[in-house]
PDB file of N, CA and C in Angstrom:
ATOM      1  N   UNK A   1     -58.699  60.855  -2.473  1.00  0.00           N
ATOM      2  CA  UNK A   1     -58.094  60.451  -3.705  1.00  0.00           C
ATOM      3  C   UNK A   1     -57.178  59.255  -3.544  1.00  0.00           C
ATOM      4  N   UNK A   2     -56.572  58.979  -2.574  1.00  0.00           N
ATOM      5  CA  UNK A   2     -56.270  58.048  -2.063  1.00  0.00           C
ATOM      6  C   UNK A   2     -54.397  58.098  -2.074  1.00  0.00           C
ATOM      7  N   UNK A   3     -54.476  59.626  -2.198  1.00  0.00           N
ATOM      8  CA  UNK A   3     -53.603  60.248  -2.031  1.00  0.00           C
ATOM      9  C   UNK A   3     -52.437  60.319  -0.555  1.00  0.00           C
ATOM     10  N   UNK A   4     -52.863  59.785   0.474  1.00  0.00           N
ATOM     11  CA  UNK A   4     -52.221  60.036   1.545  1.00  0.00           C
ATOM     12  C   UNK A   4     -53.172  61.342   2.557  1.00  0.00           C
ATOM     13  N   UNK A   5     -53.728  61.958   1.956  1.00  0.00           N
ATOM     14  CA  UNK A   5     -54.052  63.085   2.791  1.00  0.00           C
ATOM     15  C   UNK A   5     -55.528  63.843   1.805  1.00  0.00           C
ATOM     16  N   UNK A   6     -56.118  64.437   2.573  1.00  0.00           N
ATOM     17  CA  UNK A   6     -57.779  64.875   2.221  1.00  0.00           C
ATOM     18  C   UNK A   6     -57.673  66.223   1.595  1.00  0.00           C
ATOM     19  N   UNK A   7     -56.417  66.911   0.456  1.00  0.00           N
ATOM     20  CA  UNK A   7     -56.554  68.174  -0.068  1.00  0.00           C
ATOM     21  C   UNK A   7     -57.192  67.287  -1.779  1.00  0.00           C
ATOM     22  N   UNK A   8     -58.030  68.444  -1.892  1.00  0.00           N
ATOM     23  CA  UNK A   8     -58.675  68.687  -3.319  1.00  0.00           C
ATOM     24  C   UNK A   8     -57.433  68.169  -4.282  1.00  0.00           C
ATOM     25  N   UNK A   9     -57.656  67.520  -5.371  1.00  0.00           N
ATOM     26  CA  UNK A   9     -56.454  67.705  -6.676  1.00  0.00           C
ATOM     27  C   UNK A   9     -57.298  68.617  -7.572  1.00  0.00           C
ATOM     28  N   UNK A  10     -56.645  70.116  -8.715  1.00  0.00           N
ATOM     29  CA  UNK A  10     -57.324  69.738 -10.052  1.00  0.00           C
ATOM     30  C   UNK A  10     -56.687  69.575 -11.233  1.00  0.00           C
ATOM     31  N   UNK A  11     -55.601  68.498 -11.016  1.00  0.00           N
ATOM     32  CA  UNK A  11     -54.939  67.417 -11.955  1.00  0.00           C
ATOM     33  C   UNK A  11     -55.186  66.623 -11.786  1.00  0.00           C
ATOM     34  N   UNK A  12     -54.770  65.472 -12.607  1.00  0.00           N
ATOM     35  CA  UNK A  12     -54.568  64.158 -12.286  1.00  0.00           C
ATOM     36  C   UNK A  12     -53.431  63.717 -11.400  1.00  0.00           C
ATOM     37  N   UNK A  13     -53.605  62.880 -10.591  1.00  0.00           N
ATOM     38  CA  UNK A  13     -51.983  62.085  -9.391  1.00  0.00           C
ATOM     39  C   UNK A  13     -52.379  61.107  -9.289  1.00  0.00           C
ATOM     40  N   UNK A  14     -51.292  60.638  -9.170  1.00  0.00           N
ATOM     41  CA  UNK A  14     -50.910  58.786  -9.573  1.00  0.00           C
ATOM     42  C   UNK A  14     -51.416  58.796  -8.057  1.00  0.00           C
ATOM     43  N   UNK A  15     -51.311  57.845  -7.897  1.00  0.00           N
ATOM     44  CA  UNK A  15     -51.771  57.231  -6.242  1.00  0.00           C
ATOM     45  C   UNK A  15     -50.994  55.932  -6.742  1.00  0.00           C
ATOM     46  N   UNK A  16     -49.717  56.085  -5.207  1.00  0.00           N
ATOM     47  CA  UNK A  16     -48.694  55.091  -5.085  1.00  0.00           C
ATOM     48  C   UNK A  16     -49.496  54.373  -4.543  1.00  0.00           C
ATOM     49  N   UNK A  17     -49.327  52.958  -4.897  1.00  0.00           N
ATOM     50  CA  UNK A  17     -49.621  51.422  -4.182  1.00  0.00           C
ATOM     51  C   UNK A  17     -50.242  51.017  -5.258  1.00  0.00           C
ATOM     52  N   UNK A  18     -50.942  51.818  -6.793  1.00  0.00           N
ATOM     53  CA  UNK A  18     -52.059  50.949  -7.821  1.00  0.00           C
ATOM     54  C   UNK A  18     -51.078  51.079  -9.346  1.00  0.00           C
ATOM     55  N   UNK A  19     -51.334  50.140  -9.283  1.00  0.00           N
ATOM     56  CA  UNK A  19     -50.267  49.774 -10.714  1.00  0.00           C
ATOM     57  C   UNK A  19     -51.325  48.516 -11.560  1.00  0.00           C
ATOM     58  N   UNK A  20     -51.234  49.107 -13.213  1.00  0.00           N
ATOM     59  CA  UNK A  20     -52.223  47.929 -13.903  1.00  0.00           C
ATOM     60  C   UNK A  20     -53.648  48.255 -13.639  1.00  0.00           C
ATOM     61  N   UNK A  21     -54.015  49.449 -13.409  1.00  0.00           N
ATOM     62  CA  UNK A  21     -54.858  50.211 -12.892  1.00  0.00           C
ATOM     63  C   UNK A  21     -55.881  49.546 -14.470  1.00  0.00           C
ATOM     64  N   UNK A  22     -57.413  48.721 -14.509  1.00  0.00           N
ATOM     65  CA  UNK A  22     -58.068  48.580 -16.290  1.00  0.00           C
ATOM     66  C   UNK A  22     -59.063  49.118 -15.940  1.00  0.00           C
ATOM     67  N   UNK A  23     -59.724  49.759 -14.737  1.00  0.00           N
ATOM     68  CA  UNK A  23     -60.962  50.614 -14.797  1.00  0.00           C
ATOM     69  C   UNK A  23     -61.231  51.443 -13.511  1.00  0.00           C
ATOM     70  N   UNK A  24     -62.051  52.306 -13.408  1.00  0.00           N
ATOM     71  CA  UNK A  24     -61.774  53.546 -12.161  1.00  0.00           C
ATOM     72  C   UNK A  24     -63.645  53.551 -12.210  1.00  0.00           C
ATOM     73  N   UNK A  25     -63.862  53.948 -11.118  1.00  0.00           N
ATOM     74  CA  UNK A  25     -65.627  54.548 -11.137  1.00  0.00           C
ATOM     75  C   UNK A  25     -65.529  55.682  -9.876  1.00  0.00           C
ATOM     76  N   UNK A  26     -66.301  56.635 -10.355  1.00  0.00           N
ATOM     77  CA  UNK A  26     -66.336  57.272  -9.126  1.00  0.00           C
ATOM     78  C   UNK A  26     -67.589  57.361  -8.349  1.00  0.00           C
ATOM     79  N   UNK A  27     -67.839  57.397  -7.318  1.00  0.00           N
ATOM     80  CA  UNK A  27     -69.472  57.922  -6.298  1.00  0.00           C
ATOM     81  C   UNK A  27     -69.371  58.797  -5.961  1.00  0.00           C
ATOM     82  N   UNK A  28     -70.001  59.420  -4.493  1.00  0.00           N
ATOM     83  CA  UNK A  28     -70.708  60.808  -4.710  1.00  0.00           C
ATOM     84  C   UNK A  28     -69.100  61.657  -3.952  1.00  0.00           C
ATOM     85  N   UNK A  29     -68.577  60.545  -2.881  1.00  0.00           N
ATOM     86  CA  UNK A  29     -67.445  61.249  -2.259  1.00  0.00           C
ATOM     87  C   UNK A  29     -66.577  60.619  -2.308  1.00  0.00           C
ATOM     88  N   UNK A  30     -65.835  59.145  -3.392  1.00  0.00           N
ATOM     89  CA  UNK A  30     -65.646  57.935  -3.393  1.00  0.00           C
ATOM     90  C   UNK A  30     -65.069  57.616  -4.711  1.00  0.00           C
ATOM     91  N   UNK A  31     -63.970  57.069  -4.651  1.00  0.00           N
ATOM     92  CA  UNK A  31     -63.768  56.143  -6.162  1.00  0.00           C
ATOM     93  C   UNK A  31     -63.364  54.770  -5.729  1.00  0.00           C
ATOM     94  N   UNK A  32     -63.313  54.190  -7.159  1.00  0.00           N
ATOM     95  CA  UNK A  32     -62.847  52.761  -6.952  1.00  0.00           C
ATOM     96  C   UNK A  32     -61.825  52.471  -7.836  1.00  0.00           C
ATOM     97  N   UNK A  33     -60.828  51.428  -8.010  1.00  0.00           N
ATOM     98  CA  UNK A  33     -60.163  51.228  -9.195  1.00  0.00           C
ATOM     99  C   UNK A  33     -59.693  49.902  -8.776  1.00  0.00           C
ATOM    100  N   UNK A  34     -59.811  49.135 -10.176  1.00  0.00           N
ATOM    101  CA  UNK A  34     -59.414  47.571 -10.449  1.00  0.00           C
ATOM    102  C   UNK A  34     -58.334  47.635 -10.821  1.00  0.00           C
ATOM    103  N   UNK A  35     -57.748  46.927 -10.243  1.00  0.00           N
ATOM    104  CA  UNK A  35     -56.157  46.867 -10.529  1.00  0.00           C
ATOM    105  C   UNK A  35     -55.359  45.786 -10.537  1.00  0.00           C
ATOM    106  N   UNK A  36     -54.854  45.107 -11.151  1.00  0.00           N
ATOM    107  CA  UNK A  36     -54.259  43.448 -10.663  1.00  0.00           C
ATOM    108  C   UNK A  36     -52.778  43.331 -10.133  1.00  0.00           C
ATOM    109  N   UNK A  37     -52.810  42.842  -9.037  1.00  0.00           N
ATOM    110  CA  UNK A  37     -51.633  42.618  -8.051  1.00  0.00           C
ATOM    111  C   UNK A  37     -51.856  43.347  -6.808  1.00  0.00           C
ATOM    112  N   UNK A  38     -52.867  44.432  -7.076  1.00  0.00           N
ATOM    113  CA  UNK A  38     -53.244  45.352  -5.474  1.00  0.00           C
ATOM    114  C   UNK A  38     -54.983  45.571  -5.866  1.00  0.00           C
ATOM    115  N   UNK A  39     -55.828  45.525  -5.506  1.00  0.00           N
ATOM    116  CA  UNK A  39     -57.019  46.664  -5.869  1.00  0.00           C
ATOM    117  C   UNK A  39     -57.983  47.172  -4.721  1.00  0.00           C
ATOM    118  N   UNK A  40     -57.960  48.507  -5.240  1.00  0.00           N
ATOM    119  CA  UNK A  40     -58.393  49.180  -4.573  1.00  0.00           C
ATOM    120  C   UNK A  40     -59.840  49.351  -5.207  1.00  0.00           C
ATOM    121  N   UNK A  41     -66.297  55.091   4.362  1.00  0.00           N
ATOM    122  CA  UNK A  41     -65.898  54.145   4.189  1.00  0.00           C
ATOM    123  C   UNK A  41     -65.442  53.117   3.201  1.00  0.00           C
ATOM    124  N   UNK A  42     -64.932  51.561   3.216  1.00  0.00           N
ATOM    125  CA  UNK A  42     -64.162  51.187   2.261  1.00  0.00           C
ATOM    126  C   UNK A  42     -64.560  49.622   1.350  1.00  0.00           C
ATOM    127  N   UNK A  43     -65.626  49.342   2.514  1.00  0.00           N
ATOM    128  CA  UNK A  43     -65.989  47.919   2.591  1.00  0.00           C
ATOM    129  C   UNK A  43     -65.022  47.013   3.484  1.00  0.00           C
ATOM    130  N   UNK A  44     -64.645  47.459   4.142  1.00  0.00           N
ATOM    131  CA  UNK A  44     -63.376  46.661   5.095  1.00  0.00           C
ATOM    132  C   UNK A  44     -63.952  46.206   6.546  1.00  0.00           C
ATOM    133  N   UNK A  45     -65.426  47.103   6.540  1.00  0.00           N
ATOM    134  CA  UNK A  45     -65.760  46.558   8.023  1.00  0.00           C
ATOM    135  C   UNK A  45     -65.219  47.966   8.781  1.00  0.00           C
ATOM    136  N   UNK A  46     -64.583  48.746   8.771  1.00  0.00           N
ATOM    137  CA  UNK A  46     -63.781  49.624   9.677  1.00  0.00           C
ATOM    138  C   UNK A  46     -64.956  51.223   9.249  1.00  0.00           C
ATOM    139  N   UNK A  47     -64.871  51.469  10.527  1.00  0.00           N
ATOM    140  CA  UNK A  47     -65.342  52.702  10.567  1.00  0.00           C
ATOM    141  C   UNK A  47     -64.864  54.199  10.151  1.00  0.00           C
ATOM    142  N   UNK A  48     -63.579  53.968   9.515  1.00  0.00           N
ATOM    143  CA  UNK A  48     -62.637  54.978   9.132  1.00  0.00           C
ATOM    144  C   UNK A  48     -62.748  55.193   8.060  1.00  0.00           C
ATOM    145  N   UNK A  49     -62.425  57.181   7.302  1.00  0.00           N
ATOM    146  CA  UNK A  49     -61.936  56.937   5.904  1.00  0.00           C
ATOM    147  C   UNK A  49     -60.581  55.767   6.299  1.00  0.00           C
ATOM    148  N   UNK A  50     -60.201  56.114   4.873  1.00  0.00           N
ATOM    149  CA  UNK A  50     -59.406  55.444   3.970  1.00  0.00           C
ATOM    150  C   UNK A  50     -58.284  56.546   3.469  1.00  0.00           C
ATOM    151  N   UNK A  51     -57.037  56.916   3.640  1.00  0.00           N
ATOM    152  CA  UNK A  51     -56.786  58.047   2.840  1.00  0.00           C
ATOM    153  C   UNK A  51     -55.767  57.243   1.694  1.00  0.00           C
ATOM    154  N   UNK A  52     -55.415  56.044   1.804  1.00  0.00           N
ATOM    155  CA  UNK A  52     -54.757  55.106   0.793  1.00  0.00           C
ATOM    156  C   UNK A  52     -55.687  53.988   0.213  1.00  0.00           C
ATOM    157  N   UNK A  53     -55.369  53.287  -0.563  1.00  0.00           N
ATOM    158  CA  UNK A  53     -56.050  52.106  -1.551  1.00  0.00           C
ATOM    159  C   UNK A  53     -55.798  50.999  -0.594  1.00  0.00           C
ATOM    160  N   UNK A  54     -57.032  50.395  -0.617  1.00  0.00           N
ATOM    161  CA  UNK A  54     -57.535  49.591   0.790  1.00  0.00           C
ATOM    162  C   UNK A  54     -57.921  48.318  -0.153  1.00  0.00           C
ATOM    163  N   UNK A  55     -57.300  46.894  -0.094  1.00  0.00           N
ATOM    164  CA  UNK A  55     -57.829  45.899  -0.776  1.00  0.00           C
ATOM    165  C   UNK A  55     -59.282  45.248   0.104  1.00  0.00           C
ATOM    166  N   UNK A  56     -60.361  44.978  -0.319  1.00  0.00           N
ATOM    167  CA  UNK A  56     -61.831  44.815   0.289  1.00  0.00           C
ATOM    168  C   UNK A  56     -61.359  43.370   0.031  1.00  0.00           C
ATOM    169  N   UNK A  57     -61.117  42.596   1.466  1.00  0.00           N
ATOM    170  CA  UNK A  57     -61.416  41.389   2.207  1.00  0.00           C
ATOM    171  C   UNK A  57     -62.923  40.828   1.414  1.00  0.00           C
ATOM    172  N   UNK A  58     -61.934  39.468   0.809  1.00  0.00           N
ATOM    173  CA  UNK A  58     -62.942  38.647   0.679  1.00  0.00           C
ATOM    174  C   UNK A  58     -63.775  39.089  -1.381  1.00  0.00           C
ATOM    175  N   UNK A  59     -62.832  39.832  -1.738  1.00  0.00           N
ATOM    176  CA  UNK A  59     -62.949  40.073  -3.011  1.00  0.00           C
ATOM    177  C   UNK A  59     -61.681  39.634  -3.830  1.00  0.00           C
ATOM    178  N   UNK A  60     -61.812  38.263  -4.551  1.00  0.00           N
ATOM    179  CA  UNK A  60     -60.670  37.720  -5.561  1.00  0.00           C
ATOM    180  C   UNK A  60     -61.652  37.870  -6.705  1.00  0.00           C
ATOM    181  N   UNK A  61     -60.573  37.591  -8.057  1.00  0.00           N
ATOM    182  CA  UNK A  61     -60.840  37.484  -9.273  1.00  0.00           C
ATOM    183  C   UNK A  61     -62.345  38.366  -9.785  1.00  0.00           C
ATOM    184  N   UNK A  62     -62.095  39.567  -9.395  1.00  0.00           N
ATOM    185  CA  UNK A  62     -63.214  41.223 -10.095  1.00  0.00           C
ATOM    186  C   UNK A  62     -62.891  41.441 -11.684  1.00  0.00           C
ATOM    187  N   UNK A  63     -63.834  41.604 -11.598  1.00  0.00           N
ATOM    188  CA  UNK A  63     -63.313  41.868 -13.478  1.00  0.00           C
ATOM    189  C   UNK A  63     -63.830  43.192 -13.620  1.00  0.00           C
ATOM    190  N   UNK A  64     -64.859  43.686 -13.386  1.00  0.00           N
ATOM    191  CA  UNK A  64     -65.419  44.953 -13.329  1.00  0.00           C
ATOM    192  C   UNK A  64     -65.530  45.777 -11.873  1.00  0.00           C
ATOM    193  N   UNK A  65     -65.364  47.192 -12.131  1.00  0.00           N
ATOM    194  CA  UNK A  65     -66.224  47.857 -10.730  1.00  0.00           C
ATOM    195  C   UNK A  65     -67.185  48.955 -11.004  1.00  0.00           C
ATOM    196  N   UNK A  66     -68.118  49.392 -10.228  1.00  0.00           N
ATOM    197  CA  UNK A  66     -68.937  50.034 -10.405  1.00  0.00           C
ATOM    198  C   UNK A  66     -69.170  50.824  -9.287  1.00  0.00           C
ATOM    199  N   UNK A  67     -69.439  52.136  -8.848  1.00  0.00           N
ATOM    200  CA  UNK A  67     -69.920  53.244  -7.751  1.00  0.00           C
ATOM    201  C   UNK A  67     -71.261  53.877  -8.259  1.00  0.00           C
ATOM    202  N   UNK A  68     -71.491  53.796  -6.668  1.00  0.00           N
ATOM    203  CA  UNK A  68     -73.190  54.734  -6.913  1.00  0.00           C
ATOM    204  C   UNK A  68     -73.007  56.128  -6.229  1.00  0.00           C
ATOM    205  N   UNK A  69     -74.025  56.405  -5.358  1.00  0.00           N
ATOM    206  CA  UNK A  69     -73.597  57.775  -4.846  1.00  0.00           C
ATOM    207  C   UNK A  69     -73.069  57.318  -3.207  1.00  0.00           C
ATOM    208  N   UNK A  70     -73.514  55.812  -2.842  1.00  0.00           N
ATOM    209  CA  UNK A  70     -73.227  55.460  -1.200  1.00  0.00           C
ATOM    210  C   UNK A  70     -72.512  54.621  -1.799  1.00  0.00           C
ATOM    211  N   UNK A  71     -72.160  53.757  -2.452  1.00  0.00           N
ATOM    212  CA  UNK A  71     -71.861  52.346  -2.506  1.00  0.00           C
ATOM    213  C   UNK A  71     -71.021  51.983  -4.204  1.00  0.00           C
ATOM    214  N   UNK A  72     -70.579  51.055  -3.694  1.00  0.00           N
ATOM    215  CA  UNK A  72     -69.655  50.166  -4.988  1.00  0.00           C
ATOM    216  C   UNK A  72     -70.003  48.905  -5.127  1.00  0.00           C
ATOM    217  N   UNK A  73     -69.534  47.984  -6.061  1.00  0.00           N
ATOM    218  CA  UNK A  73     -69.842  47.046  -6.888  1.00  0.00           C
ATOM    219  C   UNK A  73     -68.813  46.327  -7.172  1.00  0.00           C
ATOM    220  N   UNK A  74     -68.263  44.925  -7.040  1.00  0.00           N
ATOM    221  CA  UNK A  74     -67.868  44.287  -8.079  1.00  0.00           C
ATOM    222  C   UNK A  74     -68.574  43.342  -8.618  1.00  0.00           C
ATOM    223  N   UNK A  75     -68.200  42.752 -10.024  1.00  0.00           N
ATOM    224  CA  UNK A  75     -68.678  41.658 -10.607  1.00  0.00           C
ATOM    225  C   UNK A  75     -66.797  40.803 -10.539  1.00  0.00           C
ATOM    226  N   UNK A  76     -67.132  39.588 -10.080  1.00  0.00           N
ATOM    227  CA  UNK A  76     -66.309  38.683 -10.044  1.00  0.00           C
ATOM    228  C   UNK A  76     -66.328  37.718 -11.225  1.00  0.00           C
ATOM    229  N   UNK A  77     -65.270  37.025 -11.721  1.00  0.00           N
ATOM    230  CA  UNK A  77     -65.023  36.352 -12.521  1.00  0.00           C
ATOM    231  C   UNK A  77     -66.756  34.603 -12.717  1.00  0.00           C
ATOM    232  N   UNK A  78     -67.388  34.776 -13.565  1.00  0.00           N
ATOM    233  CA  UNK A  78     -68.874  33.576 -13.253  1.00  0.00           C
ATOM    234  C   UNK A  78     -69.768  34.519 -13.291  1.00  0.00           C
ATOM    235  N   UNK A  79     -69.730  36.398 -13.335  1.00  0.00           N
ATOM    236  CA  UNK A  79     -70.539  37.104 -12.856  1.00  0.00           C
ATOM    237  C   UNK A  79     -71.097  37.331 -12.043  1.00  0.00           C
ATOM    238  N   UNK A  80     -70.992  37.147 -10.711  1.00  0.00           N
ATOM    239  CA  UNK A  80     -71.199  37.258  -9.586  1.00  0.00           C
ATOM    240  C   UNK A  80     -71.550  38.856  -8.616  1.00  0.00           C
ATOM    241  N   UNK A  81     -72.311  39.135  -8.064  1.00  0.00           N
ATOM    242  CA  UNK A  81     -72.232  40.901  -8.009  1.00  0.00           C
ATOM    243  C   UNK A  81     -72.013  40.923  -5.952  1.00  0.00           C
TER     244      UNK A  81
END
């Protein structure tokens, strides 16, 4: 959840570090969320979870995101995927 640590939520929790949060997607074990000033394996190249919001190197100006059941998506500002 990107919570700090790998327990289940069944509420909603903020996840410190995403602020301005305009869209969320989830995949099969995975979410994503666009966020401006921070946005949040991870796409980072690293072989590790993630248990915090990880900005993906080499992604500026996203306007949309999208998750599948392995994988995520942005579209960048020109539409770009």
């Amino acid at each position: 959840m990107g919570t700090g640590t790998t327990n289940d939520s069944v509420t909603p929790t903020q996840v410190a570090g995403l602020s301005a949060v305009t869209q969320v997607s989830a995949g099969f074990h995975f979410s994503t969320a666009l966020s401006y000033g921070t946005d949040g394996q991870i796409g980072d190249n690293a072989a590790a979870n993630a248990l915090r919001p990880v900005q993906v190197p080499g992604i500026t100006g996203a306007t949309a995101v999208a998750a599948g059941n392995y994988h995520s998506l942005a579209i960048v500002q020109g539409g770009a995927v």
